[in-house]
N, C-alpha and C. Protein backbone atom coordinates (compact mmCIF):
# COMPACT_ATOMS: atom_id res chain seq x y z
N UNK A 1 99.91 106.34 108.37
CA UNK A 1 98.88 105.53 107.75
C UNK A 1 99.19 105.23 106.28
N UNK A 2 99.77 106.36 105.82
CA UNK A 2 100.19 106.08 104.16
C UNK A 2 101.20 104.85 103.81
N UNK A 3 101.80 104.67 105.14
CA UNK A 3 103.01 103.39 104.77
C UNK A 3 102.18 102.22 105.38
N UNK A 4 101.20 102.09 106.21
CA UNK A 4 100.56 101.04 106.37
C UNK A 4 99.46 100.34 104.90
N UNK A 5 99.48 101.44 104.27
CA UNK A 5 98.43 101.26 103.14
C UNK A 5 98.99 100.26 102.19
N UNK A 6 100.59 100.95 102.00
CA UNK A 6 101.26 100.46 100.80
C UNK A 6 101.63 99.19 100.99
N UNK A 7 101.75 98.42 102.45
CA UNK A 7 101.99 97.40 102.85
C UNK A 7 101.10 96.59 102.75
N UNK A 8 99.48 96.38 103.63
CA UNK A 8 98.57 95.94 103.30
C UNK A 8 97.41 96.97 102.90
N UNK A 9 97.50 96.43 101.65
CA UNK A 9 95.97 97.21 100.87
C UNK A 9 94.66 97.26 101.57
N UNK A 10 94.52 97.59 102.47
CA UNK A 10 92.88 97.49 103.00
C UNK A 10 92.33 98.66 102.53
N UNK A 11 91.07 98.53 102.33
CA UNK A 11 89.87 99.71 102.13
C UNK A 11 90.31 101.16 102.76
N UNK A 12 90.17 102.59 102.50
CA UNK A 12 90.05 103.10 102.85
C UNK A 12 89.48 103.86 103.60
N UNK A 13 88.08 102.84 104.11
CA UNK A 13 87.33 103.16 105.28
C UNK A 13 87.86 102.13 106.33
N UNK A 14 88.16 101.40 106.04
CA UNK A 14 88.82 100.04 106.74
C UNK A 14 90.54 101.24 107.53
N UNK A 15 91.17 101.51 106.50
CA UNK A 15 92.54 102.64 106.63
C UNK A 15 91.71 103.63 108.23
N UNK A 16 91.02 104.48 108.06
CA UNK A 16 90.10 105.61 108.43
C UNK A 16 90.04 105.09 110.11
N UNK A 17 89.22 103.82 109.97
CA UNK A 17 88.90 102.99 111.04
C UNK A 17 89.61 103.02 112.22
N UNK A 18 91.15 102.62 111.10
CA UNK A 18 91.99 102.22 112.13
C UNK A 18 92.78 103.34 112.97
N UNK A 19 92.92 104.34 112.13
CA UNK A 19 93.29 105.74 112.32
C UNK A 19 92.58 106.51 113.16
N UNK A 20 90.97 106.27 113.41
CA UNK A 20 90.68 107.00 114.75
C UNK A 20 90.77 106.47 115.99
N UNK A 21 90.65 105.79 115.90
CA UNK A 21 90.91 104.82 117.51
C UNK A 21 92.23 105.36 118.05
N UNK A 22 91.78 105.88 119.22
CA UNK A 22 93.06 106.63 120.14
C UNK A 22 93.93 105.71 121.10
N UNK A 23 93.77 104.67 120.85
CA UNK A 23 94.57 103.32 121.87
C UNK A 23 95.22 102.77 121.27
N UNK A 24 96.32 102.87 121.14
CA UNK A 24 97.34 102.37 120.65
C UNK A 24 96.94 100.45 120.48
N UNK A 25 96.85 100.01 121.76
CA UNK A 25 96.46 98.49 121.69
C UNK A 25 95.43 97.94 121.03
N UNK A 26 94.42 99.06 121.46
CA UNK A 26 93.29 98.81 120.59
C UNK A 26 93.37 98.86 118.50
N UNK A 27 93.59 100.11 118.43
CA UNK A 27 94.76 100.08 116.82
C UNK A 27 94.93 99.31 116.43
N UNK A 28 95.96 98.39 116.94
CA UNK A 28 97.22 97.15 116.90
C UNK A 28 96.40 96.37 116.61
N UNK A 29 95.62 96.06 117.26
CA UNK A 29 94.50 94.91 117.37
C UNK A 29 93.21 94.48 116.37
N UNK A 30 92.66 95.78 116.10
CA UNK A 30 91.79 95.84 115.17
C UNK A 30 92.63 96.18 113.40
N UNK A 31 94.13 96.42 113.59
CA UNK A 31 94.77 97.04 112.21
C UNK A 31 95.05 95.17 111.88
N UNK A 32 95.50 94.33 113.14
CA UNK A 32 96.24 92.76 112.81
C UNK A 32 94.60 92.00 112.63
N UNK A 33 93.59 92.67 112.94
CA UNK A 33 92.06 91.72 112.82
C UNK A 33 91.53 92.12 111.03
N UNK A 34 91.83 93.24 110.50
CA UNK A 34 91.68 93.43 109.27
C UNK A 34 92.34 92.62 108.59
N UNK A 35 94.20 92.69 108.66
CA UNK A 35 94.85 92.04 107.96
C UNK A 35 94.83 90.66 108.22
N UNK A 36 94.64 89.84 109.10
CA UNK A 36 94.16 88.34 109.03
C UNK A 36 92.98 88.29 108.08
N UNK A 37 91.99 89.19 108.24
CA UNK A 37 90.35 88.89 107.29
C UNK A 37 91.02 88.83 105.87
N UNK A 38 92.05 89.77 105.56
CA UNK A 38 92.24 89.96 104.08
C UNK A 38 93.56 88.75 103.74
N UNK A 39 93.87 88.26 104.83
CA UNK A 39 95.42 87.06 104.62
C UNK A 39 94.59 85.94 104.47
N UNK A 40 93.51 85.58 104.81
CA UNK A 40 92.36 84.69 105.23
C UNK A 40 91.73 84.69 103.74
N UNK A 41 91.55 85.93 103.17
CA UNK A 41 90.77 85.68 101.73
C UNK A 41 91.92 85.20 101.01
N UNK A 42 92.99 85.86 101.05
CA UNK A 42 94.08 85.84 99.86
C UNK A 42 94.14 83.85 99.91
N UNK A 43 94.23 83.31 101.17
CA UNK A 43 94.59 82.10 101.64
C UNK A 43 92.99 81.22 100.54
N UNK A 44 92.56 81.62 100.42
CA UNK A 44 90.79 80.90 99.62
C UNK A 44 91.15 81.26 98.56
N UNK A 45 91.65 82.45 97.80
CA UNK A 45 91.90 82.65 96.37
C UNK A 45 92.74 81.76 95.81
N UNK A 46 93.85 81.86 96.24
CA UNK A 46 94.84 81.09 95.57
C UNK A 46 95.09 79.65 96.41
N UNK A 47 94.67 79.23 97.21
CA UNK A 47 95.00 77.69 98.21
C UNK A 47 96.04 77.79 99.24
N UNK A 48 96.67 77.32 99.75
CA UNK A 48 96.98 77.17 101.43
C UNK A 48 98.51 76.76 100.45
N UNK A 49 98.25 75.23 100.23
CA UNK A 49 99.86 75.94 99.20
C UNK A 49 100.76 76.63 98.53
N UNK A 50 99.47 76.91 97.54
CA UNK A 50 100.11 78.25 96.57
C UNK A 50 100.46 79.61 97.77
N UNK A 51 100.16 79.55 98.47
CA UNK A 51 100.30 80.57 99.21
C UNK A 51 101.23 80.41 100.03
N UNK A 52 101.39 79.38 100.79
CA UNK A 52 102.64 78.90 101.32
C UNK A 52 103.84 78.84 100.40
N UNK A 53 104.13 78.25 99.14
CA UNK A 53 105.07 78.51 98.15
C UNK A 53 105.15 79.65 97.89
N UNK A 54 104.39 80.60 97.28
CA UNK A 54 104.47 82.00 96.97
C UNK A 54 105.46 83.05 98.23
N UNK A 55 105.00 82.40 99.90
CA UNK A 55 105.22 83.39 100.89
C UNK A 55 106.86 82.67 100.70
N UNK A 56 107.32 82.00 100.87
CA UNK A 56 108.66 80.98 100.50
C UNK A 56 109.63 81.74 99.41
N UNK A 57 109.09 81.42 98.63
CA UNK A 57 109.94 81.84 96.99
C UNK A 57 109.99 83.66 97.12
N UNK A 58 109.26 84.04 97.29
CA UNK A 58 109.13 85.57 97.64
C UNK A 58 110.08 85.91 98.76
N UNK A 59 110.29 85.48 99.93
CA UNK A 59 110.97 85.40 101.06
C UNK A 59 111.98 85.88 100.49
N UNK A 60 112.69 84.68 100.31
CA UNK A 60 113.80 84.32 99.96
C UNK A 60 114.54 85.19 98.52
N UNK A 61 113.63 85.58 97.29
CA UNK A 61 114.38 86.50 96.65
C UNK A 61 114.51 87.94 97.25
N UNK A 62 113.79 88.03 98.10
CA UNK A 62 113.38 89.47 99.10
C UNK A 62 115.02 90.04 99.79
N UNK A 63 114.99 88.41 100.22
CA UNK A 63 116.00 88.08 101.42
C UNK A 63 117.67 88.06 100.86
N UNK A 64 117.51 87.64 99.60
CA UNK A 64 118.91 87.73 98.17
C UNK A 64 119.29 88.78 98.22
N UNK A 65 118.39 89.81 98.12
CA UNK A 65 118.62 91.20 97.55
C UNK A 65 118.90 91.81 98.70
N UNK A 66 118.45 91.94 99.68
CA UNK A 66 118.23 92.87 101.17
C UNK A 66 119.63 92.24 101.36
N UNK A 67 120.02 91.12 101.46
CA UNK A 67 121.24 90.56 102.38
C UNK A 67 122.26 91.27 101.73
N UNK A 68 122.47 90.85 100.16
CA UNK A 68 123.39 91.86 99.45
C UNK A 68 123.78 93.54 100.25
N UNK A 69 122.28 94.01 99.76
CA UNK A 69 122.85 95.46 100.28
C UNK A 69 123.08 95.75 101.85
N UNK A 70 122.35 94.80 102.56
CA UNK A 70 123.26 94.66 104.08
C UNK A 70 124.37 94.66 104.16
N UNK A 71 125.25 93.34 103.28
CA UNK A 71 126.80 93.66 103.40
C UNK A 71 127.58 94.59 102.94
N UNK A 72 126.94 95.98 101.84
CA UNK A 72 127.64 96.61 101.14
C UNK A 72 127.19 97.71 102.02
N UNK A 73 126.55 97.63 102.80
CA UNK A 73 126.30 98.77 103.75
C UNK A 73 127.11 98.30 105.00
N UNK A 74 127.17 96.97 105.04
CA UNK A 74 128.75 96.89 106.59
C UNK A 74 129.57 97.62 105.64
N UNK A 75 129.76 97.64 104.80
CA UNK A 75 131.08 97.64 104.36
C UNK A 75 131.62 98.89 104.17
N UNK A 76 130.63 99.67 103.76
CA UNK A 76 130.53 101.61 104.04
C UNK A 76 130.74 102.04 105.24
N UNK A 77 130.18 101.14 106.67
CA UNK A 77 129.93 101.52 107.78
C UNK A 77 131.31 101.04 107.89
N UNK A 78 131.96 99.91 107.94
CA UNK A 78 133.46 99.77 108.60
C UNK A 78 134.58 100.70 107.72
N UNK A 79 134.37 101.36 106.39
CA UNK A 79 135.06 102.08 105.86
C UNK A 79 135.19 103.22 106.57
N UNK A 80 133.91 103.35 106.54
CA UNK A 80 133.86 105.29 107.19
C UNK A 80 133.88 105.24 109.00
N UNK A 81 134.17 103.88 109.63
CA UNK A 81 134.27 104.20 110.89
C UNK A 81 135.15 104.74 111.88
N UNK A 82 136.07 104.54 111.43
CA UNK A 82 137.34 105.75 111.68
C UNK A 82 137.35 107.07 112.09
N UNK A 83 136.13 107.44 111.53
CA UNK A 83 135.88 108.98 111.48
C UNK A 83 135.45 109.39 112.58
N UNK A 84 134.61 108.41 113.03
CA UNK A 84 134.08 108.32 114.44
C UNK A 84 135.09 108.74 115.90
N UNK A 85 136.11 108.16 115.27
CA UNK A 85 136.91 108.70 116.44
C UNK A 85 137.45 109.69 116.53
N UNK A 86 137.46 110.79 115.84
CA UNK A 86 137.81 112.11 115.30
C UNK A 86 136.55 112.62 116.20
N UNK A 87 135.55 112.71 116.14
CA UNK A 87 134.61 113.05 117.19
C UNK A 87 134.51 113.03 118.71
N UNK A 88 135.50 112.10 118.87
CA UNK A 88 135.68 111.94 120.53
C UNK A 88 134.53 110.71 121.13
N UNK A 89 134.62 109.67 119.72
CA UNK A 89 133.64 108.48 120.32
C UNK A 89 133.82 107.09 120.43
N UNK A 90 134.21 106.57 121.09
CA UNK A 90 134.75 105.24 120.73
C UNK A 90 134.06 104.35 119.52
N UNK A 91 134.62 104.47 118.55
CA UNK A 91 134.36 103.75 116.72
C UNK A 91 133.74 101.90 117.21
N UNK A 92 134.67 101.47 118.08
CA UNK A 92 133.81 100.15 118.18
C UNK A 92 132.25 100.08 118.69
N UNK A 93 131.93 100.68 119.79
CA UNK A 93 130.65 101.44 120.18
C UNK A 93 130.14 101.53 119.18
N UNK A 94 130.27 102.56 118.73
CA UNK A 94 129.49 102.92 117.33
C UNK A 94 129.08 102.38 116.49
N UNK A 95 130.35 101.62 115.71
CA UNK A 95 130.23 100.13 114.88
C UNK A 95 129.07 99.06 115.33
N UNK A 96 128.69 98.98 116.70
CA UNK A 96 127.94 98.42 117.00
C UNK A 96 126.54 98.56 116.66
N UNK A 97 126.42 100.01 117.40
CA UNK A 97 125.50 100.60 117.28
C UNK A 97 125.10 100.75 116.30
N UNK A 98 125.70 101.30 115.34
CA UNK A 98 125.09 101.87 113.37
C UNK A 98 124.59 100.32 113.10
N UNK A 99 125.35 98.99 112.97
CA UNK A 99 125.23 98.03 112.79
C UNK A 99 124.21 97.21 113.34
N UNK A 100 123.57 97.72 114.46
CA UNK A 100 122.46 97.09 114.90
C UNK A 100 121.35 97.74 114.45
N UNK A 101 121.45 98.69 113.70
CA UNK A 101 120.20 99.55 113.35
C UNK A 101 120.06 99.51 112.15
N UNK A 102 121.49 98.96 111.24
CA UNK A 102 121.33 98.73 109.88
C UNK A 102 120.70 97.11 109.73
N UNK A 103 120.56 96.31 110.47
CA UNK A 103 119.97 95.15 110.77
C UNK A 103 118.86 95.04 111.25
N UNK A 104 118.56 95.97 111.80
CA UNK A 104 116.95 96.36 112.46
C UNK A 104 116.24 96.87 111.06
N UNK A 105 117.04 97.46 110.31
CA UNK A 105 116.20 97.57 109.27
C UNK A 105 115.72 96.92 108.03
N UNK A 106 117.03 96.46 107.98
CA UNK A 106 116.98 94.86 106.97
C UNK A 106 115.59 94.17 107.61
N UNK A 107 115.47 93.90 108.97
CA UNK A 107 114.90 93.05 109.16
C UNK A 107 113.11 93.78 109.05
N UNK A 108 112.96 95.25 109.15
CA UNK A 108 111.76 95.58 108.94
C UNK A 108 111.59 95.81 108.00
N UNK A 109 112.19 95.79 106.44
CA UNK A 109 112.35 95.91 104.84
C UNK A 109 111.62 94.97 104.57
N UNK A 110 112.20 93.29 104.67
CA UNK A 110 112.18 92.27 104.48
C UNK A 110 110.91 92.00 104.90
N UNK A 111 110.22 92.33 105.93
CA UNK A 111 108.78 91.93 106.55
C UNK A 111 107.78 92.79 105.74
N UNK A 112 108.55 94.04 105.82
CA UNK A 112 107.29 94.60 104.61
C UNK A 112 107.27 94.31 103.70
N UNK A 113 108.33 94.22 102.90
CA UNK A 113 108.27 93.55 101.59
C UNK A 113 107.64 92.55 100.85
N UNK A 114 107.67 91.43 101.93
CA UNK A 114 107.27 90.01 101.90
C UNK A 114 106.16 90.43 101.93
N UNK A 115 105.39 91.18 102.84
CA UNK A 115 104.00 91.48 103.01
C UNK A 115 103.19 92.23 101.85
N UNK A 116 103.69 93.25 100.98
CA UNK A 116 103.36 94.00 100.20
C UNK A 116 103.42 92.69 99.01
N UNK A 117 104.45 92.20 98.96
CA UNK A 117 103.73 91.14 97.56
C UNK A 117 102.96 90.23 98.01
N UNK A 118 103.15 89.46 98.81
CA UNK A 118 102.08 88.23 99.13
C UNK A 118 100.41 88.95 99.31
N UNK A 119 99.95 90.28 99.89
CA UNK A 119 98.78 90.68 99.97
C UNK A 119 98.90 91.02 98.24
N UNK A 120 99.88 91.50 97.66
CA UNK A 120 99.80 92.12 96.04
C UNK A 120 99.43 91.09 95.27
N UNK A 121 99.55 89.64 95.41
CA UNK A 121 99.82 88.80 94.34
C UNK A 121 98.06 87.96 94.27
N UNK A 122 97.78 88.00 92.70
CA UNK A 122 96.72 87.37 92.27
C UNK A 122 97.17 85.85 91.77
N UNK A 123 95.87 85.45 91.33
CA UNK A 123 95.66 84.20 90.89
C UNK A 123 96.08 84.21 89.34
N UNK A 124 96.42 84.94 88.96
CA UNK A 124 96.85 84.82 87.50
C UNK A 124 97.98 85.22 87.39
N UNK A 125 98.76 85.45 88.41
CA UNK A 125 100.51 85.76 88.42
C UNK A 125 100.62 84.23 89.04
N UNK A 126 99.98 83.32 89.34
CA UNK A 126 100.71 81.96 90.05
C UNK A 126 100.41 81.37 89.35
N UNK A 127 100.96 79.79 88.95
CA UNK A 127 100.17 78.87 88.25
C UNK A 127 100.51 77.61 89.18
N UNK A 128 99.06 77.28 90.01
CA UNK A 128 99.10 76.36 90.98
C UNK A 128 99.49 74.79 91.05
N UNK A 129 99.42 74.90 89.53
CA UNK A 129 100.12 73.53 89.23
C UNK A 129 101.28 73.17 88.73
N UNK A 130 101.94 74.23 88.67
CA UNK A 130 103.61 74.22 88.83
C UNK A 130 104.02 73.82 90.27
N UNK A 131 103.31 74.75 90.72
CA UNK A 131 103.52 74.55 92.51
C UNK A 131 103.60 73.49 93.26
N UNK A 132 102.35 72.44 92.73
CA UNK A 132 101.83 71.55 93.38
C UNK A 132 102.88 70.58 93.28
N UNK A 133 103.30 70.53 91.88
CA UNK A 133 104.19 69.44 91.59
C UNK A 133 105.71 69.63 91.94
N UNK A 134 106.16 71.26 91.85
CA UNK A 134 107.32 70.97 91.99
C UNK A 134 108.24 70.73 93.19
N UNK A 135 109.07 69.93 93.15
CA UNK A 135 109.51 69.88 94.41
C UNK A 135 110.48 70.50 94.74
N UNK A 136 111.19 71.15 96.10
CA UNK A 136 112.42 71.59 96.19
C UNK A 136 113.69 70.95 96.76
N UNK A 137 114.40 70.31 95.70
CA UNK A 137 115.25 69.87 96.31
C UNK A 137 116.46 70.39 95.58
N UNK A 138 117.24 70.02 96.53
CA UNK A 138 119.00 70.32 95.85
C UNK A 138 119.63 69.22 95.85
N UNK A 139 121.07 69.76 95.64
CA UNK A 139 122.14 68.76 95.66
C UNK A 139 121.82 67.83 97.47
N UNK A 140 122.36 69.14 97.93
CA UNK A 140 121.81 67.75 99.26
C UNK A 140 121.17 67.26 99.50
N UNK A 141 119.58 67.39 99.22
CA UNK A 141 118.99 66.61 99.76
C UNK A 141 118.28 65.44 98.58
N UNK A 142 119.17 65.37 97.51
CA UNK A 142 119.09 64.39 96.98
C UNK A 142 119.87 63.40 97.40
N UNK A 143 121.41 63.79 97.38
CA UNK A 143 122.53 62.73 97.88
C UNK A 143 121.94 62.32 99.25
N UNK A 144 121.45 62.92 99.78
CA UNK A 144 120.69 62.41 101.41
C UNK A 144 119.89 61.14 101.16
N UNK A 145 118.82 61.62 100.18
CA UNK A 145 117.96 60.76 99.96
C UNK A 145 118.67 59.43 99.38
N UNK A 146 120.01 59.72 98.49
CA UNK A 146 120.43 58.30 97.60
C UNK A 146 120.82 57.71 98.96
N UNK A 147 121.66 58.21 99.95
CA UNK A 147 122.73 57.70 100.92
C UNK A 147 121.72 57.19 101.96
N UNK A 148 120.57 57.67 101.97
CA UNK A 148 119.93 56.82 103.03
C UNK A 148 119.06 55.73 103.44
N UNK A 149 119.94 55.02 104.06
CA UNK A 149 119.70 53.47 103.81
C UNK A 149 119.63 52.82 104.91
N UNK A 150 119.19 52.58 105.75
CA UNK A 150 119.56 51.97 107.18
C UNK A 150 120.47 51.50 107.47
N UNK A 151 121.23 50.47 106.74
CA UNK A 151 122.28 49.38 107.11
C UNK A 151 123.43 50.46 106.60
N UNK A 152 122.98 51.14 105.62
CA UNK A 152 124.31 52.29 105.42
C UNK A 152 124.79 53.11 106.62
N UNK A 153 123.86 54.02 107.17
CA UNK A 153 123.65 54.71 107.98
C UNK A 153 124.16 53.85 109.47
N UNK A 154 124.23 52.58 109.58
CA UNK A 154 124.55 52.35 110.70
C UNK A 154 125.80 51.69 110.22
N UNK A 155 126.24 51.52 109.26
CA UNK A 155 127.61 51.59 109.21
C UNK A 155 128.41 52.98 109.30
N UNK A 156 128.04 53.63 108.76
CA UNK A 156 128.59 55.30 108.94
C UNK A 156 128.78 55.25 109.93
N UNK A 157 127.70 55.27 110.99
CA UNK A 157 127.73 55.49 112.61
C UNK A 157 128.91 54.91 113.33
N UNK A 158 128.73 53.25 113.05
CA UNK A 158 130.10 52.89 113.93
C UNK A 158 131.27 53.15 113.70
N UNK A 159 131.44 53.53 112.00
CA UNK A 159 133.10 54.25 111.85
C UNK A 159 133.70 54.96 112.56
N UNK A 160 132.55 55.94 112.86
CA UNK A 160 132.33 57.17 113.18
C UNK A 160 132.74 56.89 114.49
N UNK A 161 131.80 56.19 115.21
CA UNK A 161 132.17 56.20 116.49
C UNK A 161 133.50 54.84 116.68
N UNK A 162 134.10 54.15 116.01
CA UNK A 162 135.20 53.83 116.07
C UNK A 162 136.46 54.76 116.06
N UNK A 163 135.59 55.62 115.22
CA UNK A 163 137.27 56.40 114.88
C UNK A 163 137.62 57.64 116.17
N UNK A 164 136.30 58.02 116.69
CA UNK A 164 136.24 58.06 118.27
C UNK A 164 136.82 57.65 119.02
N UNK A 165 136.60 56.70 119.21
CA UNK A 165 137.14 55.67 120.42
C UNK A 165 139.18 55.90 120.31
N UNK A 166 139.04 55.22 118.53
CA UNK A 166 140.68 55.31 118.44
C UNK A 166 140.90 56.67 118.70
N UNK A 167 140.37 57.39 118.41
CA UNK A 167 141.12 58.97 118.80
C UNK A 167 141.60 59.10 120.87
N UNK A 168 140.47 58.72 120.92
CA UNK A 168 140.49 58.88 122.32
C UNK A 168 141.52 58.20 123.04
N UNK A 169 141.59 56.74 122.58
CA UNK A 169 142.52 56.06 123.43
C UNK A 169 144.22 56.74 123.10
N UNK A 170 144.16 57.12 121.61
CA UNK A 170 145.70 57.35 121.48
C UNK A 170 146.03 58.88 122.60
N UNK A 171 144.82 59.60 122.33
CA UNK A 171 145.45 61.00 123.49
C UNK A 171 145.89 60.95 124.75
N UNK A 172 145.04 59.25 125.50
CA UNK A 172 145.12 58.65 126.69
C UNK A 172 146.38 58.49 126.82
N UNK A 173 147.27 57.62 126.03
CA UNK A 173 148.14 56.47 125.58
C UNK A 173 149.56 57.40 125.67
């Protein structure tokens, strides 16, 4: 219950609640009916955008950092896998195995994480009108936007599929 707390903040009679109920399904059910009521307020405090941007931008630096130490943890795991076979275990097996569990966890880090700030974050850590306005784009999908043009785009196409065709006939040929 103590790691469900730190994740989503609910009341401690709300915590209590969920903790006596002896049914697992039932639990599940009434622990995901709290946290919608309180994802549901957070969603009215700050707006449906800001909140959508916030769950986004949060993601994703969550996801920077976690991915990092994912690969520096393959990278311990294929160092030290060797050893494995000194045990009498086949190391690729293994490799698998450690590796699917070091990814199982990335991937339950990342969900809590995301979750612990987006329920953490107030209206005076966002400023909704940065949000509103800014847009996200990059390099590509600006050059997308310059390059797209209809009559462009269907010239691209037939090159494209010219240079097809010539490919094809010369392999024939």
């Amino acid at each position: 219950m103590d790691e469900f707390e730190v994740v989503i903040p609910l009341k401690t009679s709300d915590i209590k609640e969920i903790g006596e109920e002896k049914k697992d399904r039932v639990r599940l059910a009434l622990a995901e009916k709290k946290a919608a009521v309180l994802y549901k307020t957070k969603e009215k405090e700050l707006g449906v955008e800001v909140i959508r941007s916030v769950e986004r931008d949060v993601y994703l630096q969550v996801l920077d950092v976690l991915w990092m130490q994912h690969l520096e943890n393959m990278q311990h795991l294929r160092d030290g896998i060797h050893w494995r076979s000194i045990g009498q275990r086949d190391p690729l097996v293994e490799y698998r195995h450690e590796s699917q569990k070091l990814f199982e966890g990335l991937q339950r880090t990342l969900r809590d994480e995301v979750l612990r700030a987006v329920f953490r974050i107030h209206r005076h850590d966002v400023n909704p009108e940065e949000i509103t306005q800014e847009k996200h784009e990059s390099e590509l999908t600006r050059a997308r936007a310059r390059l797209w043009k209809p009559e462009l785009m269907k010239s691209v196409l037939l090159l494209r599929m010219e240079t097809q065709i010539s490919r094809s006939k010369k392999r024939t040929a």
